[in-house]
PDB file of N, CA and C in Angstrom:
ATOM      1  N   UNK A   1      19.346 -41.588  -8.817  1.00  0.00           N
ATOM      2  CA  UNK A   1      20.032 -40.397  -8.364  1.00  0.00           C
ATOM      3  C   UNK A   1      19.222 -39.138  -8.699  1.00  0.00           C
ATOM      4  N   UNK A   2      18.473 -39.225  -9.802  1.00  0.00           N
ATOM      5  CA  UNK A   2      18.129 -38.060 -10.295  1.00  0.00           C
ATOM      6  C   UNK A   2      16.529 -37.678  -9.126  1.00  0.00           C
ATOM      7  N   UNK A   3      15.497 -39.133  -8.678  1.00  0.00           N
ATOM      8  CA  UNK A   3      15.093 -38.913  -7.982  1.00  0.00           C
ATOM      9  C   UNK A   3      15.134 -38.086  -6.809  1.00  0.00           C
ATOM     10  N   UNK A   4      16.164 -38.185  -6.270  1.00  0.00           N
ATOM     11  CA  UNK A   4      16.983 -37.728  -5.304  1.00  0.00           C
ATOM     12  C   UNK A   4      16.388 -36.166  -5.116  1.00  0.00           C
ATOM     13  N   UNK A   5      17.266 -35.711  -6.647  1.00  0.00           N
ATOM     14  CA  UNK A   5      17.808 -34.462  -7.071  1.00  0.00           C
ATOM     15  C   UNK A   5      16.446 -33.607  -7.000  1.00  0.00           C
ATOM     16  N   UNK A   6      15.225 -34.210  -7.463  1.00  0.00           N
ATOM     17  CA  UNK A   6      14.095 -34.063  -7.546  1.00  0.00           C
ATOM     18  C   UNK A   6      13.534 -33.624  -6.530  1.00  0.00           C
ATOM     19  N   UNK A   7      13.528 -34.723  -5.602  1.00  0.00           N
ATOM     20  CA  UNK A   7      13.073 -34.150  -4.125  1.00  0.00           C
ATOM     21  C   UNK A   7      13.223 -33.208  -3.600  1.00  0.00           C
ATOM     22  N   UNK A   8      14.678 -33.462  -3.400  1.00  0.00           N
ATOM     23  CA  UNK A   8      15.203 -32.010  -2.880  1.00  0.00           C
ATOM     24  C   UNK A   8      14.827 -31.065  -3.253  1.00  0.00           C
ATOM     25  N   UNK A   9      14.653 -30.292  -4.457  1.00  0.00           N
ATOM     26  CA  UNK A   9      14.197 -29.665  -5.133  1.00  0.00           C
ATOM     27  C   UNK A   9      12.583 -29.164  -4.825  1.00  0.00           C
ATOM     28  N   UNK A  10      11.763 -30.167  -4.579  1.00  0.00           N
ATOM     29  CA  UNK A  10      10.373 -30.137  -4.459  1.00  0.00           C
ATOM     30  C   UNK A  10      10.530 -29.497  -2.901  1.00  0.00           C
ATOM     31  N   UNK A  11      11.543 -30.365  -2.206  1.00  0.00           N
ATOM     32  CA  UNK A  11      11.110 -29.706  -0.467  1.00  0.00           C
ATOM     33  C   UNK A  11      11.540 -28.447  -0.202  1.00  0.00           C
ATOM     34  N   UNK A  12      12.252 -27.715  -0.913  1.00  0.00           N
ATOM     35  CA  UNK A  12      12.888 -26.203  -0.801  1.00  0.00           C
ATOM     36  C   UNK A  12      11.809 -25.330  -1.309  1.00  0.00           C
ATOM     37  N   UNK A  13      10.867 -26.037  -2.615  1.00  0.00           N
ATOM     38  CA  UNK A  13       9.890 -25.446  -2.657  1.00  0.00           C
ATOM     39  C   UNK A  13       8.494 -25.031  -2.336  1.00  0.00           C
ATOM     40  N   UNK A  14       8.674 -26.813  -1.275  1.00  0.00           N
ATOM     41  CA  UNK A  14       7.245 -26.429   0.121  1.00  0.00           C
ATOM     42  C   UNK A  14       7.327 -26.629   1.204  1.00  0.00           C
ATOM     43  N   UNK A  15       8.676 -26.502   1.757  1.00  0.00           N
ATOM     44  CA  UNK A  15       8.916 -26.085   2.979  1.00  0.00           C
ATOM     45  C   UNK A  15       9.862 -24.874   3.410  1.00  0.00           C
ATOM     46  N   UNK A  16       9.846 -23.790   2.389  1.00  0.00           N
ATOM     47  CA  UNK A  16      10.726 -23.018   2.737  1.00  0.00           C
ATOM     48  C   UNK A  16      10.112 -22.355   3.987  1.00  0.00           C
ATOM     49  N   UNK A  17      10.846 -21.471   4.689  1.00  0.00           N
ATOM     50  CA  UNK A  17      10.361 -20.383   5.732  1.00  0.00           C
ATOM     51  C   UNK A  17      10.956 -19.292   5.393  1.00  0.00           C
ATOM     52  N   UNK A  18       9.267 -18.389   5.039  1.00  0.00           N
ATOM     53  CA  UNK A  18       9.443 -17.030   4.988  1.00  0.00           C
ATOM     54  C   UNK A  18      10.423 -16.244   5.769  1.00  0.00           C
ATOM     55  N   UNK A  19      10.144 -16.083   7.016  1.00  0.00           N
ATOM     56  CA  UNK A  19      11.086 -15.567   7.673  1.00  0.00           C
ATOM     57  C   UNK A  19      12.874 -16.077   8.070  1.00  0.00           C
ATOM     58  N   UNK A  20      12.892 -17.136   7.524  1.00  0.00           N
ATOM     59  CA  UNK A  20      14.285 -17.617   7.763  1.00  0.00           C
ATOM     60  C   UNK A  20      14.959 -17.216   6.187  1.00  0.00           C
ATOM     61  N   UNK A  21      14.098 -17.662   5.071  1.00  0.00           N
ATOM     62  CA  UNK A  21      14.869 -17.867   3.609  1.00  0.00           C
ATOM     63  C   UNK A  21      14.782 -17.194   2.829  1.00  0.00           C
ATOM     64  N   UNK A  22      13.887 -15.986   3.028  1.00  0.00           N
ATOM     65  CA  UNK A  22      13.307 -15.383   1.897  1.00  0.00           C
ATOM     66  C   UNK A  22      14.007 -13.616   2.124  1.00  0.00           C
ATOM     67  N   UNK A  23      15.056 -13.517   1.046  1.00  0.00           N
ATOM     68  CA  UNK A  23      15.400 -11.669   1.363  1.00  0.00           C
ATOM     69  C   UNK A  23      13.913 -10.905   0.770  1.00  0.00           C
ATOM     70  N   UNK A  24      13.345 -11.104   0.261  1.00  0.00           N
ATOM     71  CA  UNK A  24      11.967  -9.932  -0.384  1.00  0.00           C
ATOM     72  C   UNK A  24      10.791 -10.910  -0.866  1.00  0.00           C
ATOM     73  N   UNK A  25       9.780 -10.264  -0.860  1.00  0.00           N
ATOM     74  CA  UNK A  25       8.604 -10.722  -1.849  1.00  0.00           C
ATOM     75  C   UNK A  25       7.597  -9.661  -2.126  1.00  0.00           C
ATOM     76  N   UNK A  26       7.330  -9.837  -3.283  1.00  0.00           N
ATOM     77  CA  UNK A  26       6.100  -9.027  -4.081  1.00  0.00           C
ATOM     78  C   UNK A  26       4.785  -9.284  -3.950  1.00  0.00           C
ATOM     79  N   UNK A  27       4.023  -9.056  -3.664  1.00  0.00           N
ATOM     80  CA  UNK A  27       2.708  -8.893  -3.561  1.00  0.00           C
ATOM     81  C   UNK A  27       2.263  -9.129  -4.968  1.00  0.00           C
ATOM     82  N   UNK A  28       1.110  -9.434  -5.662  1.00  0.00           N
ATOM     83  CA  UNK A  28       1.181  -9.604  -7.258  1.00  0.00           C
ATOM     84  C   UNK A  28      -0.964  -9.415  -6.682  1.00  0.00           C
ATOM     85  N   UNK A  29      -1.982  -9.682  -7.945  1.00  0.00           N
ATOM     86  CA  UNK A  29      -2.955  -9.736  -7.527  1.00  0.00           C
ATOM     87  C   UNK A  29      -3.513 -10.852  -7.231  1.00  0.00           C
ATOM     88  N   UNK A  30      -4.387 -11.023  -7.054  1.00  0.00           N
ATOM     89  CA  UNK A  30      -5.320 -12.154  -6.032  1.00  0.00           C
ATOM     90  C   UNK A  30      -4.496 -12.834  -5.056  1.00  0.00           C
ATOM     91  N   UNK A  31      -3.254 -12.279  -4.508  1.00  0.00           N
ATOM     92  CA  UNK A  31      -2.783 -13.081  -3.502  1.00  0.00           C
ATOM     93  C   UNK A  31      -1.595 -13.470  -3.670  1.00  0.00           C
ATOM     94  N   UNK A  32      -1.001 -13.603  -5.511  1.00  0.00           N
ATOM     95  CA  UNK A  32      -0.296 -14.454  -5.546  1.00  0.00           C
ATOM     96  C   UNK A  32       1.011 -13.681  -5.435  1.00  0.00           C
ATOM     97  N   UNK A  33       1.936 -14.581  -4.466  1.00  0.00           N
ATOM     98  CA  UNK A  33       3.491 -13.592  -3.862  1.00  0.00           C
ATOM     99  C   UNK A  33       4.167 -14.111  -4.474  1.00  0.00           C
ATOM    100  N   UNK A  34       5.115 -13.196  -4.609  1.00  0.00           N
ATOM    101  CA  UNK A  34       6.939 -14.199  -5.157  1.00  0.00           C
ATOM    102  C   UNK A  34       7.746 -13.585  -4.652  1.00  0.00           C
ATOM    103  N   UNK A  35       8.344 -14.552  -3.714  1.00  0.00           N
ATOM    104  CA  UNK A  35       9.357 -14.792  -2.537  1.00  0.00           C
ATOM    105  C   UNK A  35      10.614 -15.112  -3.430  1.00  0.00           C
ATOM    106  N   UNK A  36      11.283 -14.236  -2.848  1.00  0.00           N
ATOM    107  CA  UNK A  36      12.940 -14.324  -3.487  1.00  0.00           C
ATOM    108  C   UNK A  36      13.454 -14.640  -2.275  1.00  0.00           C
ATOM    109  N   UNK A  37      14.565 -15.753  -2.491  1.00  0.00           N
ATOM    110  CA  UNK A  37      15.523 -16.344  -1.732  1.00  0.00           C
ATOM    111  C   UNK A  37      16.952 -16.377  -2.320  1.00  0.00           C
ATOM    112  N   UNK A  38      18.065 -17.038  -1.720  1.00  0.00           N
ATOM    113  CA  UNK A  38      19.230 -16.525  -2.427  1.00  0.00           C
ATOM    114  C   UNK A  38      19.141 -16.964  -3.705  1.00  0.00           C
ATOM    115  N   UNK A  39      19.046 -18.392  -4.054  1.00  0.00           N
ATOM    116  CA  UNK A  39      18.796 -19.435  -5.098  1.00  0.00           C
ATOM    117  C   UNK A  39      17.587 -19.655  -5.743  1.00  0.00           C
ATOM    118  N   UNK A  40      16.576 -19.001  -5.541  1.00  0.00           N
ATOM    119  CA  UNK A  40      15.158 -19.541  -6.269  1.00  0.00           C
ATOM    120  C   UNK A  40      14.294 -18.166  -6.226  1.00  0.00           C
ATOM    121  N   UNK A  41      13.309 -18.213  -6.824  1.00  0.00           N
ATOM    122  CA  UNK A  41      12.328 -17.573  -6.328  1.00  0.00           C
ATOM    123  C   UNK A  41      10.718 -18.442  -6.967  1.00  0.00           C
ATOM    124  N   UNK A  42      10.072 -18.302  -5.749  1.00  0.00           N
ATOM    125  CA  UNK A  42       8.738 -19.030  -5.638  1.00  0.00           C
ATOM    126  C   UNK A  42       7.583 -18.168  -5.706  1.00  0.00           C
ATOM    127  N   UNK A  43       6.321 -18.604  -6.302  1.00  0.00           N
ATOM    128  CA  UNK A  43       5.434 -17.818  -6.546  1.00  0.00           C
ATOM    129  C   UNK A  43       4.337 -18.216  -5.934  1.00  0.00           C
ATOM    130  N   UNK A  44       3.481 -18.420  -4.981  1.00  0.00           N
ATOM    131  CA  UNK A  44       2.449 -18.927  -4.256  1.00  0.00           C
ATOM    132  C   UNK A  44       1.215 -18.038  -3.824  1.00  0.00           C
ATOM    133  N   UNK A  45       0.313 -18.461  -3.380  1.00  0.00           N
ATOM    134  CA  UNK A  45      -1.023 -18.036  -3.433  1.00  0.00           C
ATOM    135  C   UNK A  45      -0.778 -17.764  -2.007  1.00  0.00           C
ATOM    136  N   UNK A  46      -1.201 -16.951  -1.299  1.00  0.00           N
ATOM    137  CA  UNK A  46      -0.949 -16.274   0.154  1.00  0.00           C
ATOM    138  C   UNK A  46      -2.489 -15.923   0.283  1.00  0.00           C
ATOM    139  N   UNK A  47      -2.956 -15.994   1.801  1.00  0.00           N
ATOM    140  CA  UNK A  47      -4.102 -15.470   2.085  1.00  0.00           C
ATOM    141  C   UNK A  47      -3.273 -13.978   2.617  1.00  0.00           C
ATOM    142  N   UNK A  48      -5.015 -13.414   3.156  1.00  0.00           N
ATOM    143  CA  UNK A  48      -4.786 -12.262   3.340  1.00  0.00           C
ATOM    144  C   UNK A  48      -3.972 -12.484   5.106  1.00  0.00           C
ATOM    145  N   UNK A  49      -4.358 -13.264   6.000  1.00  0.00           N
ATOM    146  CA  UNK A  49      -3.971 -13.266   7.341  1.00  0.00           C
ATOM    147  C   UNK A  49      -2.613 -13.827   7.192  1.00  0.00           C
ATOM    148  N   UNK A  50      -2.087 -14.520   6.043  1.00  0.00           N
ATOM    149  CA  UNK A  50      -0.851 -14.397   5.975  1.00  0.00           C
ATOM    150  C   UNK A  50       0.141 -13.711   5.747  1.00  0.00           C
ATOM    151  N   UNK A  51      -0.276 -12.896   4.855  1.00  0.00           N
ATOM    152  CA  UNK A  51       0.472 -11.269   4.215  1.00  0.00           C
ATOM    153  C   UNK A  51       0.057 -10.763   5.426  1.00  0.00           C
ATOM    154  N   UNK A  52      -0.560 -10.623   6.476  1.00  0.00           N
ATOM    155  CA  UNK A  52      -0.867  -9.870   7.507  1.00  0.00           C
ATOM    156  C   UNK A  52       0.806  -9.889   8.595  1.00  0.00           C
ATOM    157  N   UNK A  53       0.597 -11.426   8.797  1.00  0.00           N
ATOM    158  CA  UNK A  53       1.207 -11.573   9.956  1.00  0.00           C
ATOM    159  C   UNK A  53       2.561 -11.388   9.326  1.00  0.00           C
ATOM    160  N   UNK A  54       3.119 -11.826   8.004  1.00  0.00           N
ATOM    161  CA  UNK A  54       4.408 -11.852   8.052  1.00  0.00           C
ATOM    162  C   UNK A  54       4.875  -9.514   8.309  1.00  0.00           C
ATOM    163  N   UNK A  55       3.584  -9.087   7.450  1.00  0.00           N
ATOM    164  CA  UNK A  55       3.940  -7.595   7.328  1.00  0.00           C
ATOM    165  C   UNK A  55       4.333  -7.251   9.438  1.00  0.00           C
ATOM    166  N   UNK A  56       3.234  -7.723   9.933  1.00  0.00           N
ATOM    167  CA  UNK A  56       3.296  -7.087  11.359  1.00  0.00           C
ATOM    168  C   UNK A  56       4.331  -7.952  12.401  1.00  0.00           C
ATOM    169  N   UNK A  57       4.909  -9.248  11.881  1.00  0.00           N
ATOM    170  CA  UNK A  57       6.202  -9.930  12.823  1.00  0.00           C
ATOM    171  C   UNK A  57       7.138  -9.018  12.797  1.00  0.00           C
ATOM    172  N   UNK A  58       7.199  -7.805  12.349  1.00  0.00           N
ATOM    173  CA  UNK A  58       8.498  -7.064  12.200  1.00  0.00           C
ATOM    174  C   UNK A  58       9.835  -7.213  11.780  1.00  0.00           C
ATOM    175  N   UNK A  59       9.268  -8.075  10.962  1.00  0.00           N
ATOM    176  CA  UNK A  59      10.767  -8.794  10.204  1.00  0.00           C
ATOM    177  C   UNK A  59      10.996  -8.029   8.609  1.00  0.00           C
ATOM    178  N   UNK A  60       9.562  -7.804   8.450  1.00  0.00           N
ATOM    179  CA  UNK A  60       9.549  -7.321   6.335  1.00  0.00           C
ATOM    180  C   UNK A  60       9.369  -5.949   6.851  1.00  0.00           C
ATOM    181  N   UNK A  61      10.315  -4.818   6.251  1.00  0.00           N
ATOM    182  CA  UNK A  61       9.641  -3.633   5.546  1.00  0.00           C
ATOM    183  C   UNK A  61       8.972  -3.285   4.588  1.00  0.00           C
ATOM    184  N   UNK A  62       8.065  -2.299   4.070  1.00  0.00           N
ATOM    185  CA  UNK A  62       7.829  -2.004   3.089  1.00  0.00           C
ATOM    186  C   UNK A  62       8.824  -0.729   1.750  1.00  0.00           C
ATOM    187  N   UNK A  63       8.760  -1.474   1.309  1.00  0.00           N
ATOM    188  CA  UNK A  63       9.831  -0.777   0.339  1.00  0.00           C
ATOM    189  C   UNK A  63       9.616  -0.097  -0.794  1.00  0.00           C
ATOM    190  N   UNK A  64       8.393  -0.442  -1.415  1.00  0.00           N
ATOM    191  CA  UNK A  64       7.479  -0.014  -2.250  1.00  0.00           C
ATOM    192  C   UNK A  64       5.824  -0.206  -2.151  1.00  0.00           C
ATOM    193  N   UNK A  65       5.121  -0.130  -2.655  1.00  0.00           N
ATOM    194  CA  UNK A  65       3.542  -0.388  -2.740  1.00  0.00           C
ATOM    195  C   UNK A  65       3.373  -1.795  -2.649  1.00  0.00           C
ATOM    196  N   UNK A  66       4.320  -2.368  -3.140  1.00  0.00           N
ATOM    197  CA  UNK A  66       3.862  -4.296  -3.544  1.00  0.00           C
ATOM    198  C   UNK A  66       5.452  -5.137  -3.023  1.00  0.00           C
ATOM    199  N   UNK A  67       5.807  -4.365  -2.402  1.00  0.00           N
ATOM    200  CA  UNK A  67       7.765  -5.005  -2.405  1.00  0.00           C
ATOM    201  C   UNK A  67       7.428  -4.747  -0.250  1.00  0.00           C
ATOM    202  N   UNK A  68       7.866  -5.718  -0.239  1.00  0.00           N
ATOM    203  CA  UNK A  68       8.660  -5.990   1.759  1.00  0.00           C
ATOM    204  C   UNK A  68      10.185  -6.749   1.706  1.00  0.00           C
ATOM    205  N   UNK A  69      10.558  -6.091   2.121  1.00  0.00           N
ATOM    206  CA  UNK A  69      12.067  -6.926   2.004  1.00  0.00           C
ATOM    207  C   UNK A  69      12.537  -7.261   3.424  1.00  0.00           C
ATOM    208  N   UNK A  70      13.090  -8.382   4.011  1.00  0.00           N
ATOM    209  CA  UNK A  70      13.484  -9.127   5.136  1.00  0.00           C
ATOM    210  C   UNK A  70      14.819  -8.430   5.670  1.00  0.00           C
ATOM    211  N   UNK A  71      14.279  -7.626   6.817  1.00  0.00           N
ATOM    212  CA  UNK A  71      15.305  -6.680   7.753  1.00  0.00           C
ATOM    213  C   UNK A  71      16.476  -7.321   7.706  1.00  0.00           C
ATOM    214  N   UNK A  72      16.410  -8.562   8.368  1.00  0.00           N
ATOM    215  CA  UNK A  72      17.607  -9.370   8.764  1.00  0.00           C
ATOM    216  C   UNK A  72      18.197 -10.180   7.728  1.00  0.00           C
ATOM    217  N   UNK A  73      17.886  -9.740   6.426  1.00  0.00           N
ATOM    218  CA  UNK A  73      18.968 -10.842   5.645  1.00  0.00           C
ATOM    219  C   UNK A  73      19.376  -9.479   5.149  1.00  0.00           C
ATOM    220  N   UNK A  74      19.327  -7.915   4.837  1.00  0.00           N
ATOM    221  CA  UNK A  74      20.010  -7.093   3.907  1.00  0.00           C
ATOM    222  C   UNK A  74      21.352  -6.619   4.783  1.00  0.00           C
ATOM    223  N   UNK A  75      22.353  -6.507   3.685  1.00  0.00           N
ATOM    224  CA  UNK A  75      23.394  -5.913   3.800  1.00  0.00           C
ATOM    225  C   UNK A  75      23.777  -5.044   3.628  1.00  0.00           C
ATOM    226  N   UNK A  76      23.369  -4.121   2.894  1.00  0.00           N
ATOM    227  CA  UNK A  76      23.380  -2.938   2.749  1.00  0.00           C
ATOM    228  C   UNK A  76      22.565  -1.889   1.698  1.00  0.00           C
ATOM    229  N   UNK A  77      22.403  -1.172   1.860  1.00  0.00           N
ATOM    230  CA  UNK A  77      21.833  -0.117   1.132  1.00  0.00           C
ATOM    231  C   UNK A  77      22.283   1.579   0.466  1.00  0.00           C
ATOM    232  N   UNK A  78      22.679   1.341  -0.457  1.00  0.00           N
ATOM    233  CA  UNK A  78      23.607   2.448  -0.961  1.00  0.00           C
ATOM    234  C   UNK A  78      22.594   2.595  -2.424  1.00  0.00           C
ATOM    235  N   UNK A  79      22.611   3.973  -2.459  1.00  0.00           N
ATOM    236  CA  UNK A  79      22.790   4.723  -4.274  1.00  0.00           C
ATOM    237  C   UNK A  79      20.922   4.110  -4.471  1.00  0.00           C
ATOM    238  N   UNK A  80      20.143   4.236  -3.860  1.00  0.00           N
ATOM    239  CA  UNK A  80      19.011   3.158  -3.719  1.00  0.00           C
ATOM    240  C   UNK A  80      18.567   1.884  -4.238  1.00  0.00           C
ATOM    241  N   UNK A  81      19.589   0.732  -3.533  1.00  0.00           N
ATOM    242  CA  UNK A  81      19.518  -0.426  -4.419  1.00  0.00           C
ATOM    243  C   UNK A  81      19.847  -0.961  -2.276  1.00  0.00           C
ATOM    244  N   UNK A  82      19.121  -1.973  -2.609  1.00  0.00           N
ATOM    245  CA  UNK A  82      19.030  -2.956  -0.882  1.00  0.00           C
ATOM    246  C   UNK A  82      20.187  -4.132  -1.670  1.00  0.00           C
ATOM    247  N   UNK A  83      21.000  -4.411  -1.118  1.00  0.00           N
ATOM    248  CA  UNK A  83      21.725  -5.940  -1.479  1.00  0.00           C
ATOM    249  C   UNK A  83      21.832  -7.125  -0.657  1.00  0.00           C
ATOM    250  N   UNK A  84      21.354  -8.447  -1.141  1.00  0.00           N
ATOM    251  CA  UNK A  84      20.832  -9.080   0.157  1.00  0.00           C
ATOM    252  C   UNK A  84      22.243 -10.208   0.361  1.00  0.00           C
ATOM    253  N   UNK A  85      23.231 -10.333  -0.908  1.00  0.00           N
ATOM    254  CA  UNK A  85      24.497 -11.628  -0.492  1.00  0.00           C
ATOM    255  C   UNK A  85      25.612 -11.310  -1.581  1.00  0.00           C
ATOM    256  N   UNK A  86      26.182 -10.734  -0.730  1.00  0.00           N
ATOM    257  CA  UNK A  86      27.913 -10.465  -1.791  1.00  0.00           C
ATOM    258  C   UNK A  86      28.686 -11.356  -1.734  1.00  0.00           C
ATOM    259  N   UNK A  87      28.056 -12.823  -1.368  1.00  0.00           N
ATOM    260  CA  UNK A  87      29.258 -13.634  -1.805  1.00  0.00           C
ATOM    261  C   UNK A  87      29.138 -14.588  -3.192  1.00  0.00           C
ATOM    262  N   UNK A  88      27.973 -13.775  -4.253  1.00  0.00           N
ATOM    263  CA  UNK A  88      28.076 -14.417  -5.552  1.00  0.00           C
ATOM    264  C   UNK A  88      28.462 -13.272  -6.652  1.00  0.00           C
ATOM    265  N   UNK A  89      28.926 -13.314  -7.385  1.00  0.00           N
ATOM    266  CA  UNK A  89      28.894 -12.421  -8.401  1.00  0.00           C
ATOM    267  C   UNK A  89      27.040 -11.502  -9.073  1.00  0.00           C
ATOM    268  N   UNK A  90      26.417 -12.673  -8.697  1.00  0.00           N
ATOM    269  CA  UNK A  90      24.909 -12.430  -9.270  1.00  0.00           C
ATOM    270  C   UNK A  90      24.116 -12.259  -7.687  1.00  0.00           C
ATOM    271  N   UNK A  91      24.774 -11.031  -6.866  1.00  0.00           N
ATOM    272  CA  UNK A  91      23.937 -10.822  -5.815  1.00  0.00           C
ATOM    273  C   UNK A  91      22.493 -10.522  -6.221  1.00  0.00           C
ATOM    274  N   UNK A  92      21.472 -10.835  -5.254  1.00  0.00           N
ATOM    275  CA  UNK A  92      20.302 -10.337  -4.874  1.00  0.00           C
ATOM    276  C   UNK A  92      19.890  -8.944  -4.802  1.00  0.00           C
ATOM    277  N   UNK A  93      19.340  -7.938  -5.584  1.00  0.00           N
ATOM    278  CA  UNK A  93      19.323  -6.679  -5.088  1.00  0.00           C
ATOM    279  C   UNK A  93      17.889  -5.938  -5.755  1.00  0.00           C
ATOM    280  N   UNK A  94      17.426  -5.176  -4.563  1.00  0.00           N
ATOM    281  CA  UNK A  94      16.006  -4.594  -5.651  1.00  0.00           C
ATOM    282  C   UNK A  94      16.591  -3.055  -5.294  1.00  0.00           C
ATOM    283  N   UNK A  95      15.732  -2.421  -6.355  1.00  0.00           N
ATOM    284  CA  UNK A  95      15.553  -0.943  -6.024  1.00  0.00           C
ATOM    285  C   UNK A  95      14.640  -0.309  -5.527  1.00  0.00           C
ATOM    286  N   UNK A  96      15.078   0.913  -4.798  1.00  0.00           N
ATOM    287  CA  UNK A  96      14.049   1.745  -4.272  1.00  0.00           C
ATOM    288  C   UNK A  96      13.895   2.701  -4.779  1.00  0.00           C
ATOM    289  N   UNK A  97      13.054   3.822  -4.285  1.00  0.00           N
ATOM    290  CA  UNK A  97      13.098   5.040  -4.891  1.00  0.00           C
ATOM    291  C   UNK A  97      13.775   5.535  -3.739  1.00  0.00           C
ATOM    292  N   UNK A  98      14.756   6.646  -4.344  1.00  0.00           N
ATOM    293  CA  UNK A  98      15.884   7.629  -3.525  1.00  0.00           C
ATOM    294  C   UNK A  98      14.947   8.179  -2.354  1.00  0.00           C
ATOM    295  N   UNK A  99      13.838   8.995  -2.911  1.00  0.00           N
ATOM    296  CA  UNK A  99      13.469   9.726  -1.935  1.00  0.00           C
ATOM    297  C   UNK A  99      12.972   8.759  -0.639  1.00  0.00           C
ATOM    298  N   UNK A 100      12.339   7.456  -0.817  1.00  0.00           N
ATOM    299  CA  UNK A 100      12.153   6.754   0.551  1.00  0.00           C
ATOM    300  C   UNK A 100      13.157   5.896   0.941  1.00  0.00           C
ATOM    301  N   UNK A 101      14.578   5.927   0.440  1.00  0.00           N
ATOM    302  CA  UNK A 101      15.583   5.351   1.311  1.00  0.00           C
ATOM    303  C   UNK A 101      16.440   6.052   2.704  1.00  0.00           C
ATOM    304  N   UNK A 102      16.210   7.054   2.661  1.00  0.00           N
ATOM    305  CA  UNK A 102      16.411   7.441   3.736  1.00  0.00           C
ATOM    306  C   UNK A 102      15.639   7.261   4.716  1.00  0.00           C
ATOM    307  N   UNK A 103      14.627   6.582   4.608  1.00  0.00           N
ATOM    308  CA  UNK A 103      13.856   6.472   6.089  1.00  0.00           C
ATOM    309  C   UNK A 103      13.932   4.743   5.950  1.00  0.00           C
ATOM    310  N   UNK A 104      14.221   4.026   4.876  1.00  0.00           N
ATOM    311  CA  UNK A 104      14.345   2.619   5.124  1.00  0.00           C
ATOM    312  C   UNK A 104      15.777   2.437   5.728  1.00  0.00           C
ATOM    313  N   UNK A 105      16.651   3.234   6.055  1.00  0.00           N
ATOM    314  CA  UNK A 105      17.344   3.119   6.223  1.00  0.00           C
ATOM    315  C   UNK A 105      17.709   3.646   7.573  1.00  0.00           C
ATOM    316  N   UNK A 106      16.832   4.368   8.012  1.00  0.00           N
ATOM    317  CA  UNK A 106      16.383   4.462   9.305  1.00  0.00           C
ATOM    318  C   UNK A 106      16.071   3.482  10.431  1.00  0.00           C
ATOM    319  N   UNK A 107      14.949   2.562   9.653  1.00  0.00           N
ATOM    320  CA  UNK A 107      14.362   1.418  10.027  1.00  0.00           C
ATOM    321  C   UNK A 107      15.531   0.275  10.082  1.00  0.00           C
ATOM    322  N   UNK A 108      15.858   0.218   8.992  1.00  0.00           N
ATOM    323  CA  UNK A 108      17.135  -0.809   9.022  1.00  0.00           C
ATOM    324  C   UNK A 108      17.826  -0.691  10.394  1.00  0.00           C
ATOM    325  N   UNK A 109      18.631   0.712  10.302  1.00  0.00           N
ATOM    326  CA  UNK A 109      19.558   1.142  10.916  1.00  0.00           C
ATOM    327  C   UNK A 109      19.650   0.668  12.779  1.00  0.00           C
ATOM    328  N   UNK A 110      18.132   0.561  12.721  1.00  0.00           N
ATOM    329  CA  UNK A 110      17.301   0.567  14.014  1.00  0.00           C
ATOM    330  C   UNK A 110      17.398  -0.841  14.640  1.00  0.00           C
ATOM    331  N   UNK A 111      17.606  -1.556  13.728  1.00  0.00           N
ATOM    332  CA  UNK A 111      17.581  -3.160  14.012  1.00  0.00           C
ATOM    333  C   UNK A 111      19.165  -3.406  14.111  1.00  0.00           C
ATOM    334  N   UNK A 112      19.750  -3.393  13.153  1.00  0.00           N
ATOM    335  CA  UNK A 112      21.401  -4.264  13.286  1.00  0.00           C
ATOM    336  C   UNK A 112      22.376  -2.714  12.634  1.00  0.00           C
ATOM    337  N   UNK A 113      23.291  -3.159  12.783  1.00  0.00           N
ATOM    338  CA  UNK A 113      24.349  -2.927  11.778  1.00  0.00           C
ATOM    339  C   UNK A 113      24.616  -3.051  10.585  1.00  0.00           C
ATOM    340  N   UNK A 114      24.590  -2.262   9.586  1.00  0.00           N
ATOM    341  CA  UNK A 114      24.876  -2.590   8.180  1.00  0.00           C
ATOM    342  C   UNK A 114      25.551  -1.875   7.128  1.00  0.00           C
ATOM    343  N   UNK A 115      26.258  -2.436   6.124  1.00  0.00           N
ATOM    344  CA  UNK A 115      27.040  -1.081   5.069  1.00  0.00           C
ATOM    345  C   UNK A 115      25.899  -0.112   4.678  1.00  0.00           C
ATOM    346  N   UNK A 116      26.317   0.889   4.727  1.00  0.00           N
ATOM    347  CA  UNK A 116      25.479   2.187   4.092  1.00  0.00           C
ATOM    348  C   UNK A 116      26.170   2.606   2.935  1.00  0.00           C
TER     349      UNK A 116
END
């Protein structure tokens, strides 16, 4: 059973999809990202044409110098904090700086509907 448990475990951690699972990731040096998802966060070695394409699919903003956070999983953005799932007590949430949330919130705004 515990095998099992194992697996599973291993395949969430090399087959996730960026663009489907991941609310944010950090940029770190030589490459290496950490992708936050609701339940985990993963730390992996990224080339540069990969940080390319996910920045220009138009799915990640930039939110800070080293932070992109995934348009389509946030819920809202208030008081400068992005929140990516209010249905746990221990939501997902990074901060911004005040002065550039008003234009992420622009961008947001531009794509879906969301609490402000």
């Amino acid at each position: 059973m515990m095998k099992v448990v194992a697996d599973e475990t291993r395949n969430i951690y090399e087959n996730f999809e960026v663009e489907k699972d991941i609310y944010y990731f950090k940029i770190g040096r030589l490459g290496l990202a950490s992708f936050h998802g609701r339940n985990y966060n993963i730390k992996k070695t990224i080339t540069t044409e990969q940080l390319n394409s996910y920045i220009t699919s138009g799915r990640f903003i930039k939110v800070s110098s080293n932070c992109y956070v995934n348009a389509e999983k946030v819920l809202s953005l208030t008081d400068g904090t992005i929140s990516f799932d209010h249905s746990s007590s221990e939501a997902k949430q990074i901060h911004v700086p005040i002065w550039r949330a008003q234009s992420i919130k622009n961008l947001l705004s531009s794509r879906k509907p969301m609490a402000m």
